[in-house]
N, C-alpha and C. Protein backbone atom coordinates (compact mmCIF):
# COMPACT_ATOMS: atom_id res chain seq x y z
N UNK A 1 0.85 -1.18 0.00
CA UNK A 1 0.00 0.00 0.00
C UNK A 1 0.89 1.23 0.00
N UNK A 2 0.49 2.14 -0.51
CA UNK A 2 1.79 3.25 -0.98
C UNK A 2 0.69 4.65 0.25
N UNK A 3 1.50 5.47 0.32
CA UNK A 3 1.46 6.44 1.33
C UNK A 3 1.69 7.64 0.55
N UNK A 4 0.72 8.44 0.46
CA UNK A 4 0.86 9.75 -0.08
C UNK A 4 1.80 10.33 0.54
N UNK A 5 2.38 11.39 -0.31
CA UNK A 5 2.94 12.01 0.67
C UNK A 5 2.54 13.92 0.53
N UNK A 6 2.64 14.52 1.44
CA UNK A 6 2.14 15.73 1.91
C UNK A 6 3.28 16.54 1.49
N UNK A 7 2.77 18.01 0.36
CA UNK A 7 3.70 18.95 0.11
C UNK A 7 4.13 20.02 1.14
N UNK A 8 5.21 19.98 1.52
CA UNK A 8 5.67 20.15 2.17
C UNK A 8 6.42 21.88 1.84
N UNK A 9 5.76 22.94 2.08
CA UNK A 9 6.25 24.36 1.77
C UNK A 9 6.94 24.93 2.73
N UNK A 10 8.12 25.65 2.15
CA UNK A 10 9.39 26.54 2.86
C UNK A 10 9.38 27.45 2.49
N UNK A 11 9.28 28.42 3.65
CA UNK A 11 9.67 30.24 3.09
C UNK A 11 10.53 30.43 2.31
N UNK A 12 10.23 31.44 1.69
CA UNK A 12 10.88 32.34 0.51
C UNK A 12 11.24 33.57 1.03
N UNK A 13 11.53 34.34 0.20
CA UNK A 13 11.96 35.45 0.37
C UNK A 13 10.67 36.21 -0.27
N UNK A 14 10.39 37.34 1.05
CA UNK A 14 8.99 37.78 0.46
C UNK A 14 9.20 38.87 0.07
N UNK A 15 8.40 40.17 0.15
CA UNK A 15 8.07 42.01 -0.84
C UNK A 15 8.91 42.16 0.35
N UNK A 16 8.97 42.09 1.27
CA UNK A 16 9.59 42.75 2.54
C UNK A 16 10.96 42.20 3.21
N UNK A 17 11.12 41.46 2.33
CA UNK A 17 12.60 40.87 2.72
C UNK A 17 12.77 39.70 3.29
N UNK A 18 13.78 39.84 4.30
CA UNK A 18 14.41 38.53 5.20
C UNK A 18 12.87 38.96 6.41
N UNK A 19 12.56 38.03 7.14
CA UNK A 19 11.52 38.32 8.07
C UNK A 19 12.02 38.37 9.52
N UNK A 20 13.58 38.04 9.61
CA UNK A 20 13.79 37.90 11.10
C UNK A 20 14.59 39.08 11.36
N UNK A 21 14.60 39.99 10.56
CA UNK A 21 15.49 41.19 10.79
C UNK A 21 14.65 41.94 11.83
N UNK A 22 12.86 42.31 11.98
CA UNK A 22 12.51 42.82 12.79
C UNK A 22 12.09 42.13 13.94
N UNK A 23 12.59 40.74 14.12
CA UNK A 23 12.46 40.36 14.83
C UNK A 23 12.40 40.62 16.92
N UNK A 24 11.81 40.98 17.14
CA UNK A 24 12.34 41.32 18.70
C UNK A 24 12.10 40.02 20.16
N UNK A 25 11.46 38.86 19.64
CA UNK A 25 11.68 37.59 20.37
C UNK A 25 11.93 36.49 19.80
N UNK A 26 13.02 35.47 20.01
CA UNK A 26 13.35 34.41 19.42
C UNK A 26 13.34 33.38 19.97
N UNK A 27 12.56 31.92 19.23
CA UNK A 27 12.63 30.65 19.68
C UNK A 27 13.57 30.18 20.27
N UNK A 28 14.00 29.67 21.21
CA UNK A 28 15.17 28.94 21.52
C UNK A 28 14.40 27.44 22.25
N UNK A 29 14.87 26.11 21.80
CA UNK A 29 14.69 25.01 22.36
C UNK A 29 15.98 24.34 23.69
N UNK A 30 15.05 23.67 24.10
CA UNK A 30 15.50 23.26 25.17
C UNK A 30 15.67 21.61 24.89
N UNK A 31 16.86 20.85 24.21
CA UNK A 31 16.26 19.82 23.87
C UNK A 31 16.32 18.93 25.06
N UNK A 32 16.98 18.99 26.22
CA UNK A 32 16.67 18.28 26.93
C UNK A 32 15.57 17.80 27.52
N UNK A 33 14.30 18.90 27.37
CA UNK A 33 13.25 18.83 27.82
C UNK A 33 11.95 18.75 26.18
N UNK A 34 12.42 18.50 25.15
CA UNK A 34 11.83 18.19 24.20
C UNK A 34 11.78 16.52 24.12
N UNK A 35 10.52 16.89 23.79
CA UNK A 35 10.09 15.23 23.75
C UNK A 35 10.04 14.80 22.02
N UNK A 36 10.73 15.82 20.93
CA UNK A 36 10.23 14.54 19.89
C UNK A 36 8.78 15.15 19.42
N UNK A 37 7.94 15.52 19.45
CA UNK A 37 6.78 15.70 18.81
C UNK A 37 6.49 16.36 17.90
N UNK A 38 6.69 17.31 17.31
CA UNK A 38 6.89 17.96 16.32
C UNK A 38 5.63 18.84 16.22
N UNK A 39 5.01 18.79 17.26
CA UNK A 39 3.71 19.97 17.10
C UNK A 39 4.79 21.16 17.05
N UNK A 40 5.73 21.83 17.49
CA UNK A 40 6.27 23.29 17.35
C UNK A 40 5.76 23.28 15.45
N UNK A 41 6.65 22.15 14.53
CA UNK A 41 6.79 21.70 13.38
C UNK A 41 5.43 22.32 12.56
N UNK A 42 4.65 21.40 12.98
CA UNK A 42 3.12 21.23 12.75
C UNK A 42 2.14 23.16 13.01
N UNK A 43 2.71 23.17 13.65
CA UNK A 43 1.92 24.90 14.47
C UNK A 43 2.37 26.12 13.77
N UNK A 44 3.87 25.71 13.32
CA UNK A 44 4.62 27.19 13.06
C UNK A 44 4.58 27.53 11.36
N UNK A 45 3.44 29.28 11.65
CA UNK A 45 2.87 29.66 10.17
C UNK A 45 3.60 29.82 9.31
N UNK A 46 5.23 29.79 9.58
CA UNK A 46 5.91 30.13 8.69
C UNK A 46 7.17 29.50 8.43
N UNK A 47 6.73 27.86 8.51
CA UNK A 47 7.30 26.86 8.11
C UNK A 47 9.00 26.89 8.22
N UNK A 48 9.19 27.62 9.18
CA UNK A 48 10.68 27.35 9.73
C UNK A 48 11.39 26.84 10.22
N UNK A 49 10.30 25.81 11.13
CA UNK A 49 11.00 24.81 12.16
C UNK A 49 11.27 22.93 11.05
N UNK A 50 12.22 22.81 11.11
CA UNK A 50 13.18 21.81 10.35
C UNK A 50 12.91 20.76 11.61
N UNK A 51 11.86 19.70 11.33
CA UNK A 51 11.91 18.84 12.33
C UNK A 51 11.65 17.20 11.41
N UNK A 52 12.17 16.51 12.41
CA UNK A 52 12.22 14.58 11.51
C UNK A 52 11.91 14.49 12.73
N UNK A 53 11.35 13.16 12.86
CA UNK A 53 11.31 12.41 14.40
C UNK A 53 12.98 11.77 14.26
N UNK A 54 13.47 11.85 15.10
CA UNK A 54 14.58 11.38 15.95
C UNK A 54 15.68 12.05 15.56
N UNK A 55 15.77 13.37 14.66
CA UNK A 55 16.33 14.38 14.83
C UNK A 55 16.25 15.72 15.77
N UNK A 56 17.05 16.62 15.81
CA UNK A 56 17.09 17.89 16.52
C UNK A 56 16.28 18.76 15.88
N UNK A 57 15.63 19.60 16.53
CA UNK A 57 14.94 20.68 15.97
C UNK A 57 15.92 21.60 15.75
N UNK A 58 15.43 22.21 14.35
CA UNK A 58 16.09 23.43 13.83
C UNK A 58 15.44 24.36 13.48
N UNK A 59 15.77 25.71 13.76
CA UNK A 59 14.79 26.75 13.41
C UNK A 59 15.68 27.55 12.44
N UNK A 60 15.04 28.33 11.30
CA UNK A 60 15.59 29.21 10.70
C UNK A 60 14.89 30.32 11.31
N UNK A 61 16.10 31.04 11.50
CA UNK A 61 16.19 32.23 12.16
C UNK A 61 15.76 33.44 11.40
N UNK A 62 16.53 33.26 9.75
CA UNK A 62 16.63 33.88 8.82
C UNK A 62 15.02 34.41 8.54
N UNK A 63 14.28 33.00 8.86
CA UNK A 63 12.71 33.77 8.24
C UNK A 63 11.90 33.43 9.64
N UNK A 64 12.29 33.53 10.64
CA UNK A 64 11.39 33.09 12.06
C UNK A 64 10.40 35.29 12.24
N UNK A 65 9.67 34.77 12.75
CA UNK A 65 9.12 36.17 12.64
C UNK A 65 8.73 36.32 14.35
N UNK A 66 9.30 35.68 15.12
CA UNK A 66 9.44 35.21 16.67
C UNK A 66 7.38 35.61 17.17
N UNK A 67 6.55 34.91 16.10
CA UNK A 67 5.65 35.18 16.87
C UNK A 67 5.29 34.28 18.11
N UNK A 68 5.95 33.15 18.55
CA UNK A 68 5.95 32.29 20.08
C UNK A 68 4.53 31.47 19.56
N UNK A 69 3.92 31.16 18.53
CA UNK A 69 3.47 30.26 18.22
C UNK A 69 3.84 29.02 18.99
N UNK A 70 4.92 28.47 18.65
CA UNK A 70 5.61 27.25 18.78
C UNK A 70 5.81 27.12 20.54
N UNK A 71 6.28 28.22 21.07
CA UNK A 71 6.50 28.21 22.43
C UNK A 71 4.63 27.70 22.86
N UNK A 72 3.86 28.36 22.59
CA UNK A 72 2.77 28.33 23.06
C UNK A 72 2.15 26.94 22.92
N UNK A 73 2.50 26.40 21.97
CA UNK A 73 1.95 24.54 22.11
C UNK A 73 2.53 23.98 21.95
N UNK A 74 3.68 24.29 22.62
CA UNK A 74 4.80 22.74 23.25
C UNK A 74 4.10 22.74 23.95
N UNK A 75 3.77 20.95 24.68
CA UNK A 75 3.13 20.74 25.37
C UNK A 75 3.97 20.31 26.46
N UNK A 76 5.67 20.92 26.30
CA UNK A 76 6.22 20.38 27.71
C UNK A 76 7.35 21.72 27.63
N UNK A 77 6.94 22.58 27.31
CA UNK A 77 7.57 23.66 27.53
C UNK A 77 9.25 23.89 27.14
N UNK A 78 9.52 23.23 26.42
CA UNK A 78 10.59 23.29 25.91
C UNK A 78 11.22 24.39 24.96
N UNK A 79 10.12 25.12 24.69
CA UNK A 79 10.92 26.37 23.55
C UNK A 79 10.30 27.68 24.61
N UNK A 80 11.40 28.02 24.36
CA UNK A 80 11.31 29.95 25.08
C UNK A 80 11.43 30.80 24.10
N UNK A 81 10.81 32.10 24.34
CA UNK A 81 10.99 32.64 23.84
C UNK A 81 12.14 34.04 24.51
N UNK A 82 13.11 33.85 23.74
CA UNK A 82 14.16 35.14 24.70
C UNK A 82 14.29 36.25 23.58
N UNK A 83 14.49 37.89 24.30
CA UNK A 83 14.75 38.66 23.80
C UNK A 83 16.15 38.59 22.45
N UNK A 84 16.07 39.20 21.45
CA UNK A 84 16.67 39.36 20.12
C UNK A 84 17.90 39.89 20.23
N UNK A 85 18.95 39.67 20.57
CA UNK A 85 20.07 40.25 20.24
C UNK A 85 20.86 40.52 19.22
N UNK A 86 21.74 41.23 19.00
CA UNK A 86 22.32 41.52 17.82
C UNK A 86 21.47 42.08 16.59
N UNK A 87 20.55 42.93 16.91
CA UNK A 87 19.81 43.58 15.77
C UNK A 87 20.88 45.03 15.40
């Protein structure tokens, strides 16, 4: 039995540029306290978070727009959101 598979879309570069330049809060994971689930994955509108099951989460920074989406339904609190440095 064959398994569709789901298209899978990645930011671009939009009218307004890179999106994390105005950024003023950024994801940061905690993987010790990540369980693997990939709802951040699943939740985040702007398809930045780079997740496999039994890999590390990765976020692009480049197009993260730090709206804490992802922080908000981890369901074990593993992503924070910390202030933006280096703007």
């Amino acid at each position: 039995m064959e398994t569709a598979l789901l298209p899978i879309s990645r930011p671009a570069l939009g009218s307004g540029g890179i999106t994390g330049t105005w950024r003023t809060l950024k994801p940061v994971v905690n993987l010790a306290k990540c369980i693997d689930c990939g709802i951040c994955w699943l939740y985040c509108p702007e398809s930045v978070i780079d997740w496999e099951k039994g890999q590390k989460i990765k976020i692009d920074y480049t197009y993260c727009k730090g709206c804490g989406i992802c922080a908000h339904e981890c369901p074990t609190k593993a992503i924070e959101m910390v202030p933006e440095t280096g703007l």
